[in-house]
C-alpha atoms as a PDB file:
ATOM      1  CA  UNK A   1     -22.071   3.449  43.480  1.00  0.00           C
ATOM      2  CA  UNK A   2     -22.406   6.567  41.107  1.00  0.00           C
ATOM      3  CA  UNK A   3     -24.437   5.294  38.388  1.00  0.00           C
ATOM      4  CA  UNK A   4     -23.566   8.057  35.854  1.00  0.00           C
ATOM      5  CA  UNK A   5     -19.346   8.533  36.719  1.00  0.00           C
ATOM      6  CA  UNK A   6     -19.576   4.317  35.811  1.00  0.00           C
ATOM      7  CA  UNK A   7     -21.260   5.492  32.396  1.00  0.00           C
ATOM      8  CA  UNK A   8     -19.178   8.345  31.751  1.00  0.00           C
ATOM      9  CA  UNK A   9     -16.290   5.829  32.992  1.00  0.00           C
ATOM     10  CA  UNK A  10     -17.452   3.385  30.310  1.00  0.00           C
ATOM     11  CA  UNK A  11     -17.976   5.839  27.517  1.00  0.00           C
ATOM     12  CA  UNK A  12     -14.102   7.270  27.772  1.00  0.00           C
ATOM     13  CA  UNK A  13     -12.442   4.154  27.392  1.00  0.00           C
ATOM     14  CA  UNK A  14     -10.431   3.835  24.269  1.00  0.00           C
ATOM     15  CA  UNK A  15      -8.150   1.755  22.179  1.00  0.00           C
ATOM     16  CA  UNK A  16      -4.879   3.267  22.584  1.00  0.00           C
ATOM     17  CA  UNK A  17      -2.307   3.043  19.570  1.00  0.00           C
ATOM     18  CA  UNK A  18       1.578   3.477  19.880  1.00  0.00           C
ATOM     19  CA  UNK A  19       1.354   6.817  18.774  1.00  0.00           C
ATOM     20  CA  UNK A  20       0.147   7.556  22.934  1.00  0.00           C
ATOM     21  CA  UNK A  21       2.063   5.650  25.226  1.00  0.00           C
ATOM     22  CA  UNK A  22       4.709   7.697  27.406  1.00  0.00           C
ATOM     23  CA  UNK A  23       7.766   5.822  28.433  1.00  0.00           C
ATOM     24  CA  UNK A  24       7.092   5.210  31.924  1.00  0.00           C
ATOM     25  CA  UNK A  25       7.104   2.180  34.324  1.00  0.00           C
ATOM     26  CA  UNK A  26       3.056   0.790  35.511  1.00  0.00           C
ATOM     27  CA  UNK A  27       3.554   0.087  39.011  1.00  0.00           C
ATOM     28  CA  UNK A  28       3.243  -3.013  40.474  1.00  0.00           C
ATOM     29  CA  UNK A  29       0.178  -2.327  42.460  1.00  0.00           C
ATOM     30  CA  UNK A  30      -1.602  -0.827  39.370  1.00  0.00           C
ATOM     31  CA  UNK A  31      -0.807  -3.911  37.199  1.00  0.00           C
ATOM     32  CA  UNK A  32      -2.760  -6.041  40.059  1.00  0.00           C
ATOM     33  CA  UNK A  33      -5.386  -4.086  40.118  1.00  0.00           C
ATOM     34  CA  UNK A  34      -6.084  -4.623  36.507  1.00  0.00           C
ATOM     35  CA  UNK A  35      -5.721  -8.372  36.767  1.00  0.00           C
ATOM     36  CA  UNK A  36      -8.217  -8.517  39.718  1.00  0.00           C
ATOM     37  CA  UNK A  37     -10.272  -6.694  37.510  1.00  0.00           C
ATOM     38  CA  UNK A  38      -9.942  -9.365  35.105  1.00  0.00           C
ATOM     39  CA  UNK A  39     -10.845 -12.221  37.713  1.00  0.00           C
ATOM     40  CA  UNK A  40     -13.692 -10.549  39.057  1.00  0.00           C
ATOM     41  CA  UNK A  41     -15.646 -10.793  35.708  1.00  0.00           C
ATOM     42  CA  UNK A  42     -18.528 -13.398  35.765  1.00  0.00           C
ATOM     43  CA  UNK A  43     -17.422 -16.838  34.030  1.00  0.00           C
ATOM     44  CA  UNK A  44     -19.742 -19.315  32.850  1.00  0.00           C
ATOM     45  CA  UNK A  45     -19.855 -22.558  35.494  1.00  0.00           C
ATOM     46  CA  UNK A  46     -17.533 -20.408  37.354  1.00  0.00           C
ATOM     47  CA  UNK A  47     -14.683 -21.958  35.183  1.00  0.00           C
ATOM     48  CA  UNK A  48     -12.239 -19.242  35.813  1.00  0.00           C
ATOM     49  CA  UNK A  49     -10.881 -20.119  32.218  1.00  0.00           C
ATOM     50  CA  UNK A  50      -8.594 -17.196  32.097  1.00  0.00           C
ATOM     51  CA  UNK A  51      -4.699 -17.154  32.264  1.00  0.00           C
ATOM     52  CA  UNK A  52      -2.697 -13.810  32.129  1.00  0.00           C
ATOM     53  CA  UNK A  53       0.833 -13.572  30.318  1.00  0.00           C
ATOM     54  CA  UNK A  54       2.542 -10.811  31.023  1.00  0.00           C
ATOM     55  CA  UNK A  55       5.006  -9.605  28.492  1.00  0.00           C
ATOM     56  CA  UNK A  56       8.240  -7.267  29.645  1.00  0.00           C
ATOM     57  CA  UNK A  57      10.599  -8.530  27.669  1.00  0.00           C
ATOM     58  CA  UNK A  58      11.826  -6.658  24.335  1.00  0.00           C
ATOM     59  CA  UNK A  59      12.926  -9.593  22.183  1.00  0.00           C
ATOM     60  CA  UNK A  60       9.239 -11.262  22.561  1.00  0.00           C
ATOM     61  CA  UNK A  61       7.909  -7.854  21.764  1.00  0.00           C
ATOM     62  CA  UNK A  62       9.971  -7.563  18.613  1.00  0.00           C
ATOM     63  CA  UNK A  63       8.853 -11.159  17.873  1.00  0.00           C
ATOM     64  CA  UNK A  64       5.362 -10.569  18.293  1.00  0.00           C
ATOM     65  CA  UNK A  65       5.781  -7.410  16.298  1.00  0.00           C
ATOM     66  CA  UNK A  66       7.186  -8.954  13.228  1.00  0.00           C
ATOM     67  CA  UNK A  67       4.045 -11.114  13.658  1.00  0.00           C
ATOM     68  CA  UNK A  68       1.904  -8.043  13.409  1.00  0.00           C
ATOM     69  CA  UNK A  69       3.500  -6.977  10.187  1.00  0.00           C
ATOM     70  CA  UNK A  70       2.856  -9.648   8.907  1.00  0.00           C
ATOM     71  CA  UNK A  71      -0.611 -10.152   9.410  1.00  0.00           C
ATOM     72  CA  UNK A  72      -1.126  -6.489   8.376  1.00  0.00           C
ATOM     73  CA  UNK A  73       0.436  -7.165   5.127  1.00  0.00           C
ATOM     74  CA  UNK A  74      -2.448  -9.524   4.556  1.00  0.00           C
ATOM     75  CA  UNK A  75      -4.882  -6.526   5.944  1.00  0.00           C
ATOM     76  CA  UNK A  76      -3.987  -3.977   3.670  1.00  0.00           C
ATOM     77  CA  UNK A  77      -4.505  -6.648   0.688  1.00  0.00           C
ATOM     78  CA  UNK A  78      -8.191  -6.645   2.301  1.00  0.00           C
ATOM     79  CA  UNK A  79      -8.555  -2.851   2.419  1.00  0.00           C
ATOM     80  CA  UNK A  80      -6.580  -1.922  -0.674  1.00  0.00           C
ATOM     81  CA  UNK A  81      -9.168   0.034  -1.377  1.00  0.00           C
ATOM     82  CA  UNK A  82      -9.609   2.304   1.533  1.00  0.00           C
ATOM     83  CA  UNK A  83      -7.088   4.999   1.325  1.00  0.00           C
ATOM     84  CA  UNK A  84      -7.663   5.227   5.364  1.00  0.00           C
ATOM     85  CA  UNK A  85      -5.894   2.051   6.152  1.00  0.00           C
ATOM     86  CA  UNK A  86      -2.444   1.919   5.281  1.00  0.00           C
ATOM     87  CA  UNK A  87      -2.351   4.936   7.305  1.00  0.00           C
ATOM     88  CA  UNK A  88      -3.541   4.225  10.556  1.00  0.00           C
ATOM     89  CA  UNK A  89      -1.773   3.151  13.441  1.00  0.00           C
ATOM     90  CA  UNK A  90      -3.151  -0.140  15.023  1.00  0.00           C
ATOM     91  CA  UNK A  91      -0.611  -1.567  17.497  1.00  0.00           C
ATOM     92  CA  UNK A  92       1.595  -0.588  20.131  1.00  0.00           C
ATOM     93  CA  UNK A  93       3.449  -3.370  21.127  1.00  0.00           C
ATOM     94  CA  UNK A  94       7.151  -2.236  21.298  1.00  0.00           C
ATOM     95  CA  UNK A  95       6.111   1.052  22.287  1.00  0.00           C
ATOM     96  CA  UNK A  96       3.954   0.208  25.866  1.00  0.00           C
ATOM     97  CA  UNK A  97       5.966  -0.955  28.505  1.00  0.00           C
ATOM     98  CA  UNK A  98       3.704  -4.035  29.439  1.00  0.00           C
ATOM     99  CA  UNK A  99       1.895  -6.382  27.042  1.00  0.00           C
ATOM    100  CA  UNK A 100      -0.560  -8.668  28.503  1.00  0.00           C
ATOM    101  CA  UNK A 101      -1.649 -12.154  26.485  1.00  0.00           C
ATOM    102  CA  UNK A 102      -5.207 -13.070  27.592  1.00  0.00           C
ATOM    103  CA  UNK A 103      -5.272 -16.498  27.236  1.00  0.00           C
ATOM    104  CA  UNK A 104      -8.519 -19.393  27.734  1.00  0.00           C
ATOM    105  CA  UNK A 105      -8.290 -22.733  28.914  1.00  0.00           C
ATOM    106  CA  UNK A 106     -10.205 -25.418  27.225  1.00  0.00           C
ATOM    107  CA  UNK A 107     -11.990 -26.958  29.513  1.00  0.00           C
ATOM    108  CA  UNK A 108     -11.301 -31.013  30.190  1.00  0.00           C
ATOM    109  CA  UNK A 109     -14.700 -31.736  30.910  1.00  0.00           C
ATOM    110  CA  UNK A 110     -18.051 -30.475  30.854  1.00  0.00           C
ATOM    111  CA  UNK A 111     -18.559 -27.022  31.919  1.00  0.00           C
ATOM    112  CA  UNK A 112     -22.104 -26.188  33.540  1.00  0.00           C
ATOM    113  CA  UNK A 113     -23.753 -23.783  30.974  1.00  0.00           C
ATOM    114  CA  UNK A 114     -21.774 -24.976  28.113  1.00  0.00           C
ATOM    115  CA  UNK A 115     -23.154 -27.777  26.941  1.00  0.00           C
ATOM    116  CA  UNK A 116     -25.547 -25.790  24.234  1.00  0.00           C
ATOM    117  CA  UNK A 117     -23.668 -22.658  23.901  1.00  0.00           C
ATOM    118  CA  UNK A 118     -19.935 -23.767  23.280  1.00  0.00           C
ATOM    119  CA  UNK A 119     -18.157 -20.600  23.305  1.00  0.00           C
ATOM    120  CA  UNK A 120     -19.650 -19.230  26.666  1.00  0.00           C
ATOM    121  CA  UNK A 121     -16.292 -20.187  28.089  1.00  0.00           C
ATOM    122  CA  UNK A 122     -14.420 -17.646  25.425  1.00  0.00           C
ATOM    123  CA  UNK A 123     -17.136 -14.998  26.091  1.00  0.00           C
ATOM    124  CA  UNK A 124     -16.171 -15.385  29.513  1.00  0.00           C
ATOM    125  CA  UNK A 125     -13.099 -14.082  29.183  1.00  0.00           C
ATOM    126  CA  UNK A 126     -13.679 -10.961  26.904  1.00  0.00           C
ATOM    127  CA  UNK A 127     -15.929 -10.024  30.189  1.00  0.00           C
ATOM    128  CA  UNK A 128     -12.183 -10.388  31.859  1.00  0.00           C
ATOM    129  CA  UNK A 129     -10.814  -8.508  28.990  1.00  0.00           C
ATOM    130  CA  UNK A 130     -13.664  -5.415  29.503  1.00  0.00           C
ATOM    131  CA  UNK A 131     -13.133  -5.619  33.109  1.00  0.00           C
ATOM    132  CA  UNK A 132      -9.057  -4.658  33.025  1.00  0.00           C
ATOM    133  CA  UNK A 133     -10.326  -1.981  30.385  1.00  0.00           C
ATOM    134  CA  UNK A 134     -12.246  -0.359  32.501  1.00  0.00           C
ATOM    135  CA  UNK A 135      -9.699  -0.618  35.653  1.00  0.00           C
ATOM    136  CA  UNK A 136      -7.068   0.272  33.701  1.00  0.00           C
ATOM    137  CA  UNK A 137      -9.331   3.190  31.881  1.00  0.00           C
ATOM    138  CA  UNK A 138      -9.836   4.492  36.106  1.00  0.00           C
ATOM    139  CA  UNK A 139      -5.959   4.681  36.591  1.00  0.00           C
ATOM    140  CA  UNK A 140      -5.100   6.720  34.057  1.00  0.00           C
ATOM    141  CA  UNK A 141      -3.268   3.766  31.983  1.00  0.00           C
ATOM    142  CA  UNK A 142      -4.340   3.512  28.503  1.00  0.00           C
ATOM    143  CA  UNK A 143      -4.682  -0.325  26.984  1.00  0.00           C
ATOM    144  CA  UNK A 144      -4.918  -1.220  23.315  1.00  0.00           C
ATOM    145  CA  UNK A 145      -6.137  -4.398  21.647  1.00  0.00           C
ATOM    146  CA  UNK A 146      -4.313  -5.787  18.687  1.00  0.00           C
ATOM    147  CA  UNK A 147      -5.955  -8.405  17.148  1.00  0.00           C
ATOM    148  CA  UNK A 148      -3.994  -8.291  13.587  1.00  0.00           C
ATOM    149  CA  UNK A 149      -1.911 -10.739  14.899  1.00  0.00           C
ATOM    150  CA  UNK A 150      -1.183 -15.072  14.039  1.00  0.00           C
ATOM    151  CA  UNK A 151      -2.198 -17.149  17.062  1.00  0.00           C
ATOM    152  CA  UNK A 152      -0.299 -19.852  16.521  1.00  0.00           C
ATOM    153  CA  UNK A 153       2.952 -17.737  15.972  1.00  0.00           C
ATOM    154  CA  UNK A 154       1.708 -15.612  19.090  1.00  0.00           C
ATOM    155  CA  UNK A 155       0.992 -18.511  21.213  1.00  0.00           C
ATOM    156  CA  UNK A 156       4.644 -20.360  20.403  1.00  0.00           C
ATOM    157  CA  UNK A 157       6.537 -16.332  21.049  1.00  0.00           C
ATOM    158  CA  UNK A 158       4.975 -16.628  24.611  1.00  0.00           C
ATOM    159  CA  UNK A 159       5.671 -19.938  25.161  1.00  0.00           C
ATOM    160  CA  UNK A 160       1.855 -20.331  26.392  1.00  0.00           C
ATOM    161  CA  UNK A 161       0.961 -23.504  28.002  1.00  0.00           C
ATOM    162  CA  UNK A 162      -0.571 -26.223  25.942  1.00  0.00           C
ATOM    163  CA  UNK A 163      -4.679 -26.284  25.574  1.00  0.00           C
ATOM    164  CA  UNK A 164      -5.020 -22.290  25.498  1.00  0.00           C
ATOM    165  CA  UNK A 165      -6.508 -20.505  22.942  1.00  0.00           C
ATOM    166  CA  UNK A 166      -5.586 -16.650  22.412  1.00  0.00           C
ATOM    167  CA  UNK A 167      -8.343 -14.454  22.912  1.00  0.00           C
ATOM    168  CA  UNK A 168      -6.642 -11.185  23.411  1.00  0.00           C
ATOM    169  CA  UNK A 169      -3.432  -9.386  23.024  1.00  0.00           C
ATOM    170  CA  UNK A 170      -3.161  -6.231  24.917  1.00  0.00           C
ATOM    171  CA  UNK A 171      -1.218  -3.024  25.144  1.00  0.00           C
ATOM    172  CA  UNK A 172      -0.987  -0.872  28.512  1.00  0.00           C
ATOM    173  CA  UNK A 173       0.697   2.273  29.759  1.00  0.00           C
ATOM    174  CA  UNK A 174       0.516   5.644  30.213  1.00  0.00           C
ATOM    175  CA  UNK A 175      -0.562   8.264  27.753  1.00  0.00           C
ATOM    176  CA  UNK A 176      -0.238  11.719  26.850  1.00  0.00           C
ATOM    177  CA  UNK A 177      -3.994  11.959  26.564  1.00  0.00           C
ATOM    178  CA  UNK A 178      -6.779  10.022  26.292  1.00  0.00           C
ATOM    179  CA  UNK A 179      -8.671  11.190  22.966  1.00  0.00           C
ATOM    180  CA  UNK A 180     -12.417  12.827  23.486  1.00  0.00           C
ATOM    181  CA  UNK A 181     -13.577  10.832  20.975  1.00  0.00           C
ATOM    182  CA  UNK A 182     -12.831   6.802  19.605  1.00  0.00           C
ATOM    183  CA  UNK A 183      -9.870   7.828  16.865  1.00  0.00           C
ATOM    184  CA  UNK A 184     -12.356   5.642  14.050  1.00  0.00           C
ATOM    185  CA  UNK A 185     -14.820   7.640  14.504  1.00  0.00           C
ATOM    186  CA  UNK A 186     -12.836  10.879  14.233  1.00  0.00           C
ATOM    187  CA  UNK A 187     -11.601  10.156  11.045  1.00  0.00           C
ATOM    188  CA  UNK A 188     -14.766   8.713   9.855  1.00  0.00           C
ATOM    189  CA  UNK A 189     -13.830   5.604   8.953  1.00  0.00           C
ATOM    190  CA  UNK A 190     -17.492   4.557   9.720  1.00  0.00           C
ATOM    191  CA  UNK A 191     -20.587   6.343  10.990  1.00  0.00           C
ATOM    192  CA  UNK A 192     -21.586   5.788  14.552  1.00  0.00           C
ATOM    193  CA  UNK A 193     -24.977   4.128  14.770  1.00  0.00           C
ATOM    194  CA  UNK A 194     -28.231   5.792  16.171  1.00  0.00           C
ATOM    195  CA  UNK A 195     -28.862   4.494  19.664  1.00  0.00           C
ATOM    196  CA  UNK A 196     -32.560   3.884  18.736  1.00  0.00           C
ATOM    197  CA  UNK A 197     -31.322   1.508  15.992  1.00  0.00           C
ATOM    198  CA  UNK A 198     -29.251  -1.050  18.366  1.00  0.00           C
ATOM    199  CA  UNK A 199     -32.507  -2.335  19.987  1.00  0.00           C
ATOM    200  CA  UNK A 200     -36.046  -3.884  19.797  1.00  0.00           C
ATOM    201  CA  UNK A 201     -38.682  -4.537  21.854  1.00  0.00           C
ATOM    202  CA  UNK A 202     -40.313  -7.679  21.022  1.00  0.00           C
END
């Protein structure tokens, strides 16, 4: 394994917005790949607690959508005062061809290594989540994570199965570029922090 095409792999992922996404058809093979991806990611007792909806259909994007306004109504309450906000993009759900619902199982009964830590079962699947990122980042398809969003109202559009908690809502397809730099941080909306200041040695 080439230790510094993973980095450089890692460091030119991004969040893709609507404002990217070409209209044009993931393949079938590509869309497994990302979902092995998203199985092969470590999970605490070896739960597996990860379910994958995959979203096609226009009338559940729309739904999910309206959802999104919604919740960013609330947002831009929050951030009134950043004149930043109400003009960035932060969703691409009608425009990407596939949406993908990441979804966690609550577990029925004890789950080795989760009897302290409670939410190692829900960090398990953001590993899943960084895993199809990455894939998906290798094949050219750009994915976006909208999180402004109403579980509840999310979880009832999808028609999820009962005991599931959302943990991600994602946006794939292909792009017209991927951006050289994270689109925050191009617009300064906040500084990037100093490597040396994100550890300590103890």
């Amino acid at each position: 394994m080439d230790t510094k095409e993973l980095l450089k792999l890692m460091q030119s992922r991004r969040d893709v917005r609507g404002h990217s996404f070409l209209d044009k058809k993931i393949p079938k093979e590509a869309i497994e790949f990302i979902l092995k991806a998203g199985v092969s990611a470590p999970s605490v007792g070896y739960s597996q607690p990860w379910k994958f909806i995959l979203v096609e259909s226009e009338s559940i994007k729309k739904e999910v959508y309206k959802n999104f306004e919604c919740e960013n109504k609330k947002a831009k309450e929050i951030f009134k005062s950043s004149k930043l906000y109400k003009h960035l993009k932060l969703e691409g759900i009608k425009e990407s061809p596939l949406n993908i619902a990441v979804l966690y199982e609550l577990p029925q009964e004890e789950i080795l290594g989760m009897t302290s830590m409670k939410s190692m079962g829900e960090y398990s699947v953001v590993c899943a989540v960084q895993n199809m990122w990455l894939m998906a980042r290798s094949l050219d398809i750009g994915l976006g994570w909208v999180s402004i969003l109403d579980e509840q109202k999310l979880l009832k559009s999808i028609d999820a199965p009962q005991n599931h908690k959302l943990i991600a809502y994602l946006c794939l397809g292909y792009v017209d570029r991927f951006k050289d730099e994270p689109e925050l941080k191009t617009l300064k909306y906040k500084d990037e922090k100093e490597f040396n200041e994100l550890y300590k040695i103890v």
